[in-house]
N, C-alpha and C. Protein backbone atom coordinates (compact mmCIF):
# COMPACT_ATOMS: atom_id res chain seq x y z
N UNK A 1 0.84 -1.16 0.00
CA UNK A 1 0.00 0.00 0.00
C UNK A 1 0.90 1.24 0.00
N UNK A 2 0.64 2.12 -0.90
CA UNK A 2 1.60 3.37 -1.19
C UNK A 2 0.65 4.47 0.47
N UNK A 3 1.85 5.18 0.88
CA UNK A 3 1.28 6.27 1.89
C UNK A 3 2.06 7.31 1.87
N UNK A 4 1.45 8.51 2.24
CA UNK A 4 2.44 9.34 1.78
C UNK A 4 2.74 9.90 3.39
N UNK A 5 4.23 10.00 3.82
CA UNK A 5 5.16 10.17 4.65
C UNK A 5 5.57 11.37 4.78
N UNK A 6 5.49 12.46 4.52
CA UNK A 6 6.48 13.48 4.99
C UNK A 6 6.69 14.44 3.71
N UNK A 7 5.27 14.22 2.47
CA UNK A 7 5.18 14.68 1.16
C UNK A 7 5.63 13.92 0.90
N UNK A 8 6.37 12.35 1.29
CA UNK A 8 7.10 11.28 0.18
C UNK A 8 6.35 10.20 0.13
N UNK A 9 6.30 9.57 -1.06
CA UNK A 9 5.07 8.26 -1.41
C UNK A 9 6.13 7.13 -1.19
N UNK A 10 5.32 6.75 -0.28
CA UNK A 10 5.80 5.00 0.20
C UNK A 10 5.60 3.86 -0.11
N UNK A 11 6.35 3.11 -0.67
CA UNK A 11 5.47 1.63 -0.51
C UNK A 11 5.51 0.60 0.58
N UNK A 12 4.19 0.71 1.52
CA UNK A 12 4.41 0.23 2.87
C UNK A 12 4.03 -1.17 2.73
N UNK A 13 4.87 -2.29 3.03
CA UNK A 13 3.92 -3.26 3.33
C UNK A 13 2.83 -3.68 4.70
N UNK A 14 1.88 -4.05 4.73
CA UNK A 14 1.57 -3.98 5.78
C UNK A 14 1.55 -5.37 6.59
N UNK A 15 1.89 -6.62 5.69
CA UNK A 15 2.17 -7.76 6.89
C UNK A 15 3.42 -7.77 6.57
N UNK A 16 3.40 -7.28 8.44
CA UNK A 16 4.90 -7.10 8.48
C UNK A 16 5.21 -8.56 9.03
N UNK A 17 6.19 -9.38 9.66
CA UNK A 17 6.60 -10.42 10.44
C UNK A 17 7.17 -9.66 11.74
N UNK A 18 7.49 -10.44 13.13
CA UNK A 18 8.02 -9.95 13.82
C UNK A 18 9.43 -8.89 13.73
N UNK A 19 10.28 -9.62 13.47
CA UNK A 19 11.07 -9.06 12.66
C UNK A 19 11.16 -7.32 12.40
N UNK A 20 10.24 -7.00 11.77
CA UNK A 20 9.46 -6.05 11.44
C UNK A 20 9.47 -4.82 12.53
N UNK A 21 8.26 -5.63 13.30
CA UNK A 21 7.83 -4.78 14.67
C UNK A 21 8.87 -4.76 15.24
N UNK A 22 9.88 -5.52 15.74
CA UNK A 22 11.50 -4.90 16.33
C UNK A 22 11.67 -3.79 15.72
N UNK A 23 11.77 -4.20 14.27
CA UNK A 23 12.96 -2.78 13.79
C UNK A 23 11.92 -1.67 14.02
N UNK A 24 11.34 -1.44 14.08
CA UNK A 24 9.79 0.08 14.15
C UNK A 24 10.07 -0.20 15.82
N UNK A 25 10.41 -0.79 16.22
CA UNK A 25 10.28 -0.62 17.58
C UNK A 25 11.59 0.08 18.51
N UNK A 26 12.76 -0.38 17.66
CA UNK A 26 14.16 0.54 17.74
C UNK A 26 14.00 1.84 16.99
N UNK A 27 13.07 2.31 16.48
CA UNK A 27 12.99 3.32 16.35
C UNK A 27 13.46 4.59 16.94
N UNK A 28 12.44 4.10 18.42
CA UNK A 28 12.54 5.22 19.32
C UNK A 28 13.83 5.81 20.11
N UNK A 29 14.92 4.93 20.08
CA UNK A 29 16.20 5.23 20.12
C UNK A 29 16.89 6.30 19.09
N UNK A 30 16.03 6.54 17.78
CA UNK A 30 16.80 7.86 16.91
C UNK A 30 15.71 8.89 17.24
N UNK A 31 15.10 9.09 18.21
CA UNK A 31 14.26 10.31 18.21
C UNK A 31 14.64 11.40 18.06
N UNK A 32 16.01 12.24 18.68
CA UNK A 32 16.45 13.07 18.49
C UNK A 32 16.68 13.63 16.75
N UNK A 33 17.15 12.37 15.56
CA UNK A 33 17.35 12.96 14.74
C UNK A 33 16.35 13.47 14.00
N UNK A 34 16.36 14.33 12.99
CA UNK A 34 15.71 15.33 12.15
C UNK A 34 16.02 14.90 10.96
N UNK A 35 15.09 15.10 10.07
CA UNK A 35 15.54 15.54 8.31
C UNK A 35 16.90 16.40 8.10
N UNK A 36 16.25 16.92 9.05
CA UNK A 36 17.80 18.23 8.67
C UNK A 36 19.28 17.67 9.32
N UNK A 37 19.21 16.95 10.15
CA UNK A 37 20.65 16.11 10.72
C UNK A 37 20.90 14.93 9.52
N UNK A 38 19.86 14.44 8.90
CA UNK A 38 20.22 13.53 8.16
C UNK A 38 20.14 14.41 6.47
N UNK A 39 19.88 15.17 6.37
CA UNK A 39 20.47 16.10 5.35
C UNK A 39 21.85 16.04 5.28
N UNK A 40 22.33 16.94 6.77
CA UNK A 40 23.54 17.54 6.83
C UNK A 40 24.46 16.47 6.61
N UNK A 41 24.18 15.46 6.29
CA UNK A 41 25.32 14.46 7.19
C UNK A 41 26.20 14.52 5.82
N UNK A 42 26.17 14.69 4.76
CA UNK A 42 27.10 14.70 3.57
C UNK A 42 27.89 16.11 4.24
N UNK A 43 27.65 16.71 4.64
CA UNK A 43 28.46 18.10 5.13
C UNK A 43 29.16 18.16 6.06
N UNK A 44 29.54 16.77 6.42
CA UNK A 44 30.36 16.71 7.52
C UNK A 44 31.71 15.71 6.73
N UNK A 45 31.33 15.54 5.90
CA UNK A 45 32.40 14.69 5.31
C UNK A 45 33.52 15.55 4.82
N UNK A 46 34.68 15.10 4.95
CA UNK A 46 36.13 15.83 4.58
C UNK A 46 36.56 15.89 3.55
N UNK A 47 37.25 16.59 2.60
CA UNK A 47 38.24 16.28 1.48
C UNK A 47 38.86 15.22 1.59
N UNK A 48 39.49 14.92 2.87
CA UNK A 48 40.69 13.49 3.74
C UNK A 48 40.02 12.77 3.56
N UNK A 49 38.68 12.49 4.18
CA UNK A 49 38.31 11.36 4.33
C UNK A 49 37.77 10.71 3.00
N UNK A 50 37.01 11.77 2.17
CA UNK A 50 36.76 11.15 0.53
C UNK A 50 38.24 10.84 -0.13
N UNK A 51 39.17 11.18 0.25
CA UNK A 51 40.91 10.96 -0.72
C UNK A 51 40.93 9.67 -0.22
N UNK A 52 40.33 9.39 1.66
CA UNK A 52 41.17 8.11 1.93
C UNK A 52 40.01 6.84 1.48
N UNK A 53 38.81 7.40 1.59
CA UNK A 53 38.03 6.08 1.03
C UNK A 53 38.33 5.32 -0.04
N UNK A 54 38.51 6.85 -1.39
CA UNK A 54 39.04 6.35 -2.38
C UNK A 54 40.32 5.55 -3.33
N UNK A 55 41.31 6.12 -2.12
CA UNK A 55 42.89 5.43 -2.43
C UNK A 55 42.21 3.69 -1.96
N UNK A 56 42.21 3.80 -0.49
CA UNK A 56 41.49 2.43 -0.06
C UNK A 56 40.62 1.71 -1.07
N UNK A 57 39.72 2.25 -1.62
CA UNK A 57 38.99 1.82 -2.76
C UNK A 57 39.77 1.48 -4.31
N UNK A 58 40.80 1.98 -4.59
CA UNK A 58 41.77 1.73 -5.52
C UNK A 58 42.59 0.33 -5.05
N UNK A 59 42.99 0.54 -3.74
CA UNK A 59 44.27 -0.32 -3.42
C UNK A 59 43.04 -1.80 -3.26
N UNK A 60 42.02 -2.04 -2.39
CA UNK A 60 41.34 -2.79 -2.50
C UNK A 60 41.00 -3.47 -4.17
N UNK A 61 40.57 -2.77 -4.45
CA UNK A 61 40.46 -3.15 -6.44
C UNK A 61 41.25 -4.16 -6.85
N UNK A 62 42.45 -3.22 -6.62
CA UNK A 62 43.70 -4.00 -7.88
C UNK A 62 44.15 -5.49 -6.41
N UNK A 63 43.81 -5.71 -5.11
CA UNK A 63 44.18 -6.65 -4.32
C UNK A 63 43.40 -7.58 -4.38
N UNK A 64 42.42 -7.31 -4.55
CA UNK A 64 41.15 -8.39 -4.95
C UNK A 64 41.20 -9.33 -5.92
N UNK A 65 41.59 -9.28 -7.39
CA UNK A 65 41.82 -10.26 -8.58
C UNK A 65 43.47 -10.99 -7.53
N UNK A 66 43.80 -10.76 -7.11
CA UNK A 66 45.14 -11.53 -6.78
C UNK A 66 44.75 -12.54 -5.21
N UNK A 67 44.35 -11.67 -4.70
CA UNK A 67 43.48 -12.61 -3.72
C UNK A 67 42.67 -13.63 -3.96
N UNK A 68 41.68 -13.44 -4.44
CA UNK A 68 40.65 -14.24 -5.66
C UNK A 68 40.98 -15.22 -6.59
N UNK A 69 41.82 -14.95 -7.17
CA UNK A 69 43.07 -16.07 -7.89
C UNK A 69 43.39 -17.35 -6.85
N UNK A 70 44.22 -16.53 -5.86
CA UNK A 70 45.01 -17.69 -5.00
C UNK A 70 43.93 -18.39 -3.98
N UNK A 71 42.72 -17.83 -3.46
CA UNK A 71 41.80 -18.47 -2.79
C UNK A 71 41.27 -19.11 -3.91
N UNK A 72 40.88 -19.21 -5.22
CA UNK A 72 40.60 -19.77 -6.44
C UNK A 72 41.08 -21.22 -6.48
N UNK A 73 42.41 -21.49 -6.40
CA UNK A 73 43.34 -22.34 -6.47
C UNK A 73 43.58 -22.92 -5.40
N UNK A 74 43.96 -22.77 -4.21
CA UNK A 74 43.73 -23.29 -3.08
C UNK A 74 42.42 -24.33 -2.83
N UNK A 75 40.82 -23.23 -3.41
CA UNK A 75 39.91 -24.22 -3.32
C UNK A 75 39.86 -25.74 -4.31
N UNK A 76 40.97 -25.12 -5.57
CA UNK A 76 40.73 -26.55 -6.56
C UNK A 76 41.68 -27.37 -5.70
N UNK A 77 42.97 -27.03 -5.20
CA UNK A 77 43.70 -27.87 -4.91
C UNK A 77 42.88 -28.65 -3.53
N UNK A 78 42.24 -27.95 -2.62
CA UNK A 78 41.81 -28.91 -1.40
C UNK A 78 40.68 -29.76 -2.59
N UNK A 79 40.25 -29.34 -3.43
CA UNK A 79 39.08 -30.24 -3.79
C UNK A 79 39.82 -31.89 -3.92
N UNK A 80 40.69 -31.26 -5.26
CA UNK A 80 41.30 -32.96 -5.62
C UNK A 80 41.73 -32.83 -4.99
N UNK A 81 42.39 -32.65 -4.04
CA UNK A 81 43.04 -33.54 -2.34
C UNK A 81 41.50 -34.33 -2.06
N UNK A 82 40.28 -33.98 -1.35
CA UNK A 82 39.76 -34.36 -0.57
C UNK A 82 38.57 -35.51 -2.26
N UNK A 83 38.85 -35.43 -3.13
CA UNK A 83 38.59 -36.40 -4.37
C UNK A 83 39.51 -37.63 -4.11
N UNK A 84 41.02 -37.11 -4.37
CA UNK A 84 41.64 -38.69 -4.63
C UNK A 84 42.00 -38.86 -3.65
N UNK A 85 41.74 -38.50 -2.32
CA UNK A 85 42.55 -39.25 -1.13
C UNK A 85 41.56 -40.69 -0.88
């Protein structure tokens, strides 16, 4: 069922599972925040900290195919180990 929230159209489901009612129920622990705190929150971010996500995000990249490879190979080699033993 679509509802509209705050001028924003929702698509709510309404059987929720327990599950559900927890998370709506931790709610009340963010009462303090606002639209406007969760606006701002890109405005708190640094030049530093976008340079370091992104180097991290580079160096991660190019470590990944080499990682991936050797966990690759490792898994064939335990396979035929645990085949022809």
């Amino acid at each position: 069922m679509w509802e509209c929230i705050n001028g924003e159209w929702i698509w709510m489901d309404k059987e929720m599972g327990a599950d559900e009612y927890e998370r709506q129920n931790a709610i009340g622990s963010y009462e303090d925040y606002s639209p406007a705190n969760v606006r701002a929150h890109g405005k708190r971010l640094s030049a530093g900290g976008v340079a370091a996500g992104v180097a991290g995000g580079m160096i991660a990249a190019k470590a990944a195919p080499r990682i991936g490879g050797w966990l690759l190979w490792m898994a064939l080699f335990l396979t035929l180990a645990m085949v022809f033993s």
